[in-house]
Protein backbone atom coordinates (compact mmCIF):
# COMPACT_ATOMS: atom_id res chain seq x y z
CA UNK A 1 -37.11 12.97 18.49
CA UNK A 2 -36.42 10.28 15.64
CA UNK A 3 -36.12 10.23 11.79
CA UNK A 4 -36.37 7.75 9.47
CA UNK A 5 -33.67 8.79 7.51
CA UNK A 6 -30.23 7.62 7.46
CA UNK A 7 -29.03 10.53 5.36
CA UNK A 8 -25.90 11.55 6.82
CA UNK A 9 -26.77 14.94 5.27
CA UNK A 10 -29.37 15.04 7.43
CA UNK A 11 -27.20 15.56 11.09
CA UNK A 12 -27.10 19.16 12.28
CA UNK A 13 -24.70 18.47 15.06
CA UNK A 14 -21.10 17.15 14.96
CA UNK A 15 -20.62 12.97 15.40
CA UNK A 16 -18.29 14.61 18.25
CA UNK A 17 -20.55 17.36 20.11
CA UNK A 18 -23.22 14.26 20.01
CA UNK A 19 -21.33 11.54 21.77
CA UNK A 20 -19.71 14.57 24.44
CA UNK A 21 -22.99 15.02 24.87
CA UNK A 22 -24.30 11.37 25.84
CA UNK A 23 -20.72 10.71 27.56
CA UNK A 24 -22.20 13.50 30.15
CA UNK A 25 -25.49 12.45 30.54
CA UNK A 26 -26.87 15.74 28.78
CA UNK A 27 -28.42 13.93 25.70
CA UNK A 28 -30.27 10.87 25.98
CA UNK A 29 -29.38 8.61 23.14
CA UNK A 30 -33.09 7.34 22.33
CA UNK A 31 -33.39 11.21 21.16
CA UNK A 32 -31.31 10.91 18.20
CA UNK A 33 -32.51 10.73 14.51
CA UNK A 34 -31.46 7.84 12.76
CA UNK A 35 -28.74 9.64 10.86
CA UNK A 36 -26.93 10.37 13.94
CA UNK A 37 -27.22 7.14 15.53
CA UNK A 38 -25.33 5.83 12.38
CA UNK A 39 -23.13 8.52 12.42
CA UNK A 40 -22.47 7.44 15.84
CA UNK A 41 -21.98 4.03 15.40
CA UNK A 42 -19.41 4.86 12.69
CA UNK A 43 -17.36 6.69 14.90
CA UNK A 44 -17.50 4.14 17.34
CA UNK A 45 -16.71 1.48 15.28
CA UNK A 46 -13.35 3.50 14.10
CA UNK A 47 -12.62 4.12 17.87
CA UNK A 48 -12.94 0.21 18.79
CA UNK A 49 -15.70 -0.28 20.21
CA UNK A 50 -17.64 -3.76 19.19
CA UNK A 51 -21.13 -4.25 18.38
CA UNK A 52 -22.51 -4.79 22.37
CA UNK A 53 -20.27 -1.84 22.91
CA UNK A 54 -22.13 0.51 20.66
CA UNK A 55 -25.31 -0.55 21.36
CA UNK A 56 -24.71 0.05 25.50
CA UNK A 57 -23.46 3.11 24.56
CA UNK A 58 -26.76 4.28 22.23
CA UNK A 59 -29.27 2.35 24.12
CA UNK A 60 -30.16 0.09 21.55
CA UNK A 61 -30.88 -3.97 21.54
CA UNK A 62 -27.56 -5.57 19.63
CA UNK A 63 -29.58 -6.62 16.57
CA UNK A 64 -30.20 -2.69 16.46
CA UNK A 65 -26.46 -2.41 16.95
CA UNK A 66 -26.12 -4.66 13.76
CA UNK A 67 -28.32 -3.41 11.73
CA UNK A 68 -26.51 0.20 11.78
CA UNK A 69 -22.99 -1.78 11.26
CA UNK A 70 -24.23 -3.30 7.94
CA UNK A 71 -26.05 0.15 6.86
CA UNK A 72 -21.93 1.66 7.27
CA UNK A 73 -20.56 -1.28 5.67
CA UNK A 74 -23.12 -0.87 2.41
CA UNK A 75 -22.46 2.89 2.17
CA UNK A 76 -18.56 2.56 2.35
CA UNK A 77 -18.93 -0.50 -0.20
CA UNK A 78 -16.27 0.30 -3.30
CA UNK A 79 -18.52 0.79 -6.05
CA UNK A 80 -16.61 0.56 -9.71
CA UNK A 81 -15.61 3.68 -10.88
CA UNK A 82 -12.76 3.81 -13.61
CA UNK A 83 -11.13 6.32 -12.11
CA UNK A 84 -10.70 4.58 -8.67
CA UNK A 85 -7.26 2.58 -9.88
CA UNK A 86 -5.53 5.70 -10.75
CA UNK A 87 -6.66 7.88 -7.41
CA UNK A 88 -5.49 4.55 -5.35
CA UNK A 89 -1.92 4.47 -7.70
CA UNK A 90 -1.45 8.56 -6.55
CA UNK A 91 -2.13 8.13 -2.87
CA UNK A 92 0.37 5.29 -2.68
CA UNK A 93 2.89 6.76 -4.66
CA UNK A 94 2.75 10.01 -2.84
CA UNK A 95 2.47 8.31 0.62
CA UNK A 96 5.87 6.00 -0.66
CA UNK A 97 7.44 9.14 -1.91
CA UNK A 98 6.42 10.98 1.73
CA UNK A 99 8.18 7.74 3.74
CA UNK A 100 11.39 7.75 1.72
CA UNK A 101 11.62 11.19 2.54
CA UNK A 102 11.11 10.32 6.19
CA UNK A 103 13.33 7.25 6.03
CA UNK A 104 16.39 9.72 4.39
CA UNK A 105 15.88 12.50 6.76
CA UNK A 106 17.13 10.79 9.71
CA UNK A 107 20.42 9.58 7.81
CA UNK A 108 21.47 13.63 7.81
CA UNK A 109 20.88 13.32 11.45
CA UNK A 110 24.75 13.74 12.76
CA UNK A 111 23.68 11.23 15.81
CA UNK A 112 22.83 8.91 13.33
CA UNK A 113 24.46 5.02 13.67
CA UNK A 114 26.18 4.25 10.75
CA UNK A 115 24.26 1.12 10.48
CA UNK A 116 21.10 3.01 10.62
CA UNK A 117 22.27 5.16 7.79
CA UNK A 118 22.50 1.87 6.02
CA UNK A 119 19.87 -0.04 6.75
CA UNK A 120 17.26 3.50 6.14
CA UNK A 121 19.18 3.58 2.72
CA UNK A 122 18.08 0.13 2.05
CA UNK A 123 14.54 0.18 3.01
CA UNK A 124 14.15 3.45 0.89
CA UNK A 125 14.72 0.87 -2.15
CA UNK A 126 12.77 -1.89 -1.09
CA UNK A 127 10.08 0.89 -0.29
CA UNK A 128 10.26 2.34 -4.29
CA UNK A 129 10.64 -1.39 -5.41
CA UNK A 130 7.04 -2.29 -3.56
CA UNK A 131 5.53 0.75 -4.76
CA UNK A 132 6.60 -0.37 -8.55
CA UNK A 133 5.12 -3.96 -7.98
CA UNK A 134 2.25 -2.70 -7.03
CA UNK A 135 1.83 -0.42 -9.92
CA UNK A 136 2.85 -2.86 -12.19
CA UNK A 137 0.29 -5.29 -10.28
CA UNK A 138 -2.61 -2.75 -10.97
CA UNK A 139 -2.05 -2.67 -14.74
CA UNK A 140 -0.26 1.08 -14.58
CA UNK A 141 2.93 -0.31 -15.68
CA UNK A 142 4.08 -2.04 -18.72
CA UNK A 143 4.62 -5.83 -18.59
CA UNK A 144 8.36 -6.13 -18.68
CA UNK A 145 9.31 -7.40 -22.31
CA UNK A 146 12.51 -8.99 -22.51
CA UNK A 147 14.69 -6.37 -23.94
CA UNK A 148 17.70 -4.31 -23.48
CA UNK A 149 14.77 -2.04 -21.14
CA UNK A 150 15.29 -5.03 -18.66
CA UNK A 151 18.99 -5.55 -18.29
CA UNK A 152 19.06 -2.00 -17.89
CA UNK A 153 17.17 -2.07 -15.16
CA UNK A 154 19.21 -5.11 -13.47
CA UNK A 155 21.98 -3.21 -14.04
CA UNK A 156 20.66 -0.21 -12.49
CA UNK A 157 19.52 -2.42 -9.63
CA UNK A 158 23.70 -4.00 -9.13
CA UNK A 159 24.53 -0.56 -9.37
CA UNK A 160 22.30 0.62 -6.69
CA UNK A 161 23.09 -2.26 -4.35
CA UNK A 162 26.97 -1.86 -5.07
CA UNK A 163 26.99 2.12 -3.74
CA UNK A 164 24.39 1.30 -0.62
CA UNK A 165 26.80 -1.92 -0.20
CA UNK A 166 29.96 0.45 -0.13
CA UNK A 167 28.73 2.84 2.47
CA UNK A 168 27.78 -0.23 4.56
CA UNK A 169 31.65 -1.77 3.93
CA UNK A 170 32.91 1.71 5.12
CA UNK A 171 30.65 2.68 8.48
CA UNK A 172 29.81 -1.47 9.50
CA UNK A 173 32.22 -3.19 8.04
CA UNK A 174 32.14 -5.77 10.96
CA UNK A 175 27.67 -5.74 11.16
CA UNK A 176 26.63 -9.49 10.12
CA UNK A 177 23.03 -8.51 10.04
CA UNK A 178 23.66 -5.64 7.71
CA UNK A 179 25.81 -8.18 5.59
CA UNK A 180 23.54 -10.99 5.66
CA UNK A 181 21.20 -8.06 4.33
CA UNK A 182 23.34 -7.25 1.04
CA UNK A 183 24.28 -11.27 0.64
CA UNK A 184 20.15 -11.64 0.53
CA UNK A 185 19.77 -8.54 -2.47
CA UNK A 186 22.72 -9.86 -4.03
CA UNK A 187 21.18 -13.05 -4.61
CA UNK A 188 17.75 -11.92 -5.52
CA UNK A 189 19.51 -9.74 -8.08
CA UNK A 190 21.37 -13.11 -9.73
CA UNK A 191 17.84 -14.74 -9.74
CA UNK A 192 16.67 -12.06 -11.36
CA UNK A 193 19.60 -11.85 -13.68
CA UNK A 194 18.79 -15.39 -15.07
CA UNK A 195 15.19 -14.63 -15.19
CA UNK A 196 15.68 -11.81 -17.73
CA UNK A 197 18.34 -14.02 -19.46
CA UNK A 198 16.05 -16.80 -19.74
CA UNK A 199 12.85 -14.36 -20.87
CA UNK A 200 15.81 -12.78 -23.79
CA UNK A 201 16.28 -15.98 -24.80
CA UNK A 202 12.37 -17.13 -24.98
CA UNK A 203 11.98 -13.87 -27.00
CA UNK A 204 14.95 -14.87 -29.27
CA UNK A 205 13.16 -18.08 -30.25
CA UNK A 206 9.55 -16.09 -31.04
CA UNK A 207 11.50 -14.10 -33.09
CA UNK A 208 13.24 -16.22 -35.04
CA UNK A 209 10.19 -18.43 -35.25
CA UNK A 210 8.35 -15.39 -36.51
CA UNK A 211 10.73 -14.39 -39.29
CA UNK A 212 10.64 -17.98 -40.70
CA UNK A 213 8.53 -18.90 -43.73
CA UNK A 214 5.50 -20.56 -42.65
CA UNK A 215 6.05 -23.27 -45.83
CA UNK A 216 8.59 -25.15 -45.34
CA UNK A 217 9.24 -25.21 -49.00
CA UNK A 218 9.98 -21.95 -48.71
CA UNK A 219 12.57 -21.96 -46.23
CA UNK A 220 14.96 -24.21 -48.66
């Protein structure tokens, strides 16, 4: 039997128990309603298969096949919602939070290589350092004003890199890649050093301009 709706509210069997079904030759696909041919598709289209694919599989001409791919593609379309950016900002910093966990774990692994210990310790940081660009790239972060805010932060950054750097010295002394690794953050960290020197000094100049009187009668 068919329906013309495409409700997906309107399927009374599992996407699953349907496609079992066809795989064994129980349930002819011409049967299904509409809903479950799209809710069909869907699945497919998740598991791999291609357009020609799913419409073999359903029994359907390939325009057919279409049709049902661009009905899934305008019902999963990202409508705006307002609170979208901060439900997006959660799942990645719970997911970044979830890896660095993973990445640590296997450093308290007694098997362990020392230069696996190092290197996890490292991508941990880039991993928190990604997560903040992005944050700050979605508006959910202040705009870094030059201020003592930012040479706090390189110096927390030297800091970090100096303990990770020290463990490396002590278990891999002798690993180039490891080294080439630190020489690499090391020099990001002096770029970024004359970056926030450079931004103090820009704000210096507002500043100053700012506190000046705008006649320059008045400045005498």
């Amino acid at each position: 039997m068919s329906d013309s709706t495409d409700d997906p509210s309107a399927i009374e069997r599992s996407v699953l128990d349907l496609i079992r079904a066809i795989q064994a030759g129980t349930l002819p696909p011409r049967t299904l309603t509409v809903a479950e041919r799209l809710a069909c598709s869907e699945h497919l289209m998740y598991e791999g298969f291609g357009t020609s694919e799913i419409a073999a599989f359903l029994k359907v001409d390939v325009r057919t096949a279409r049709r049902y791919r661009s009905v899934i593609a305008d019902r999963n379309a990202v409508r705006y919602d307002p609170r979208l950016t901060g439900v997006i900002a959660g799942r990645l910093m719970a997911e970044t939070e979830a890896a660095v966990y993973r990445v640590r774990k296997i450093t308290r692994a007694a098997d362990t290589p020392a230069s696996v210990k190092v290197d996890a310790e490292y991508k941990a940081l880039l991993m928190l350092g990604d997560m903040t660009r992005l944050l700050l790239a979605m508006g959910l972060l202040p705009v870094a004003v030059p201020s003592a805010s930012s040479a706090e932060i390189v110096t927390a950054l030297r800091e970090e890199i100096e303990r990770v750097d020290l463990i490396r010295r002590e278990l891999v002394p002798d690993h180039v890649g490891v080294a080439d690794t630190f020489e690499r953050a090391k020099e990001s960290l002096r770029t970024l050093e004359a970056e926030v020197a450079v931004d103090a000094a820009r704000a210096a100049v507002v500043h100053a301009t700012e506190i000046q009187p705008s006649n320059p009668e008045e400045r005498l």
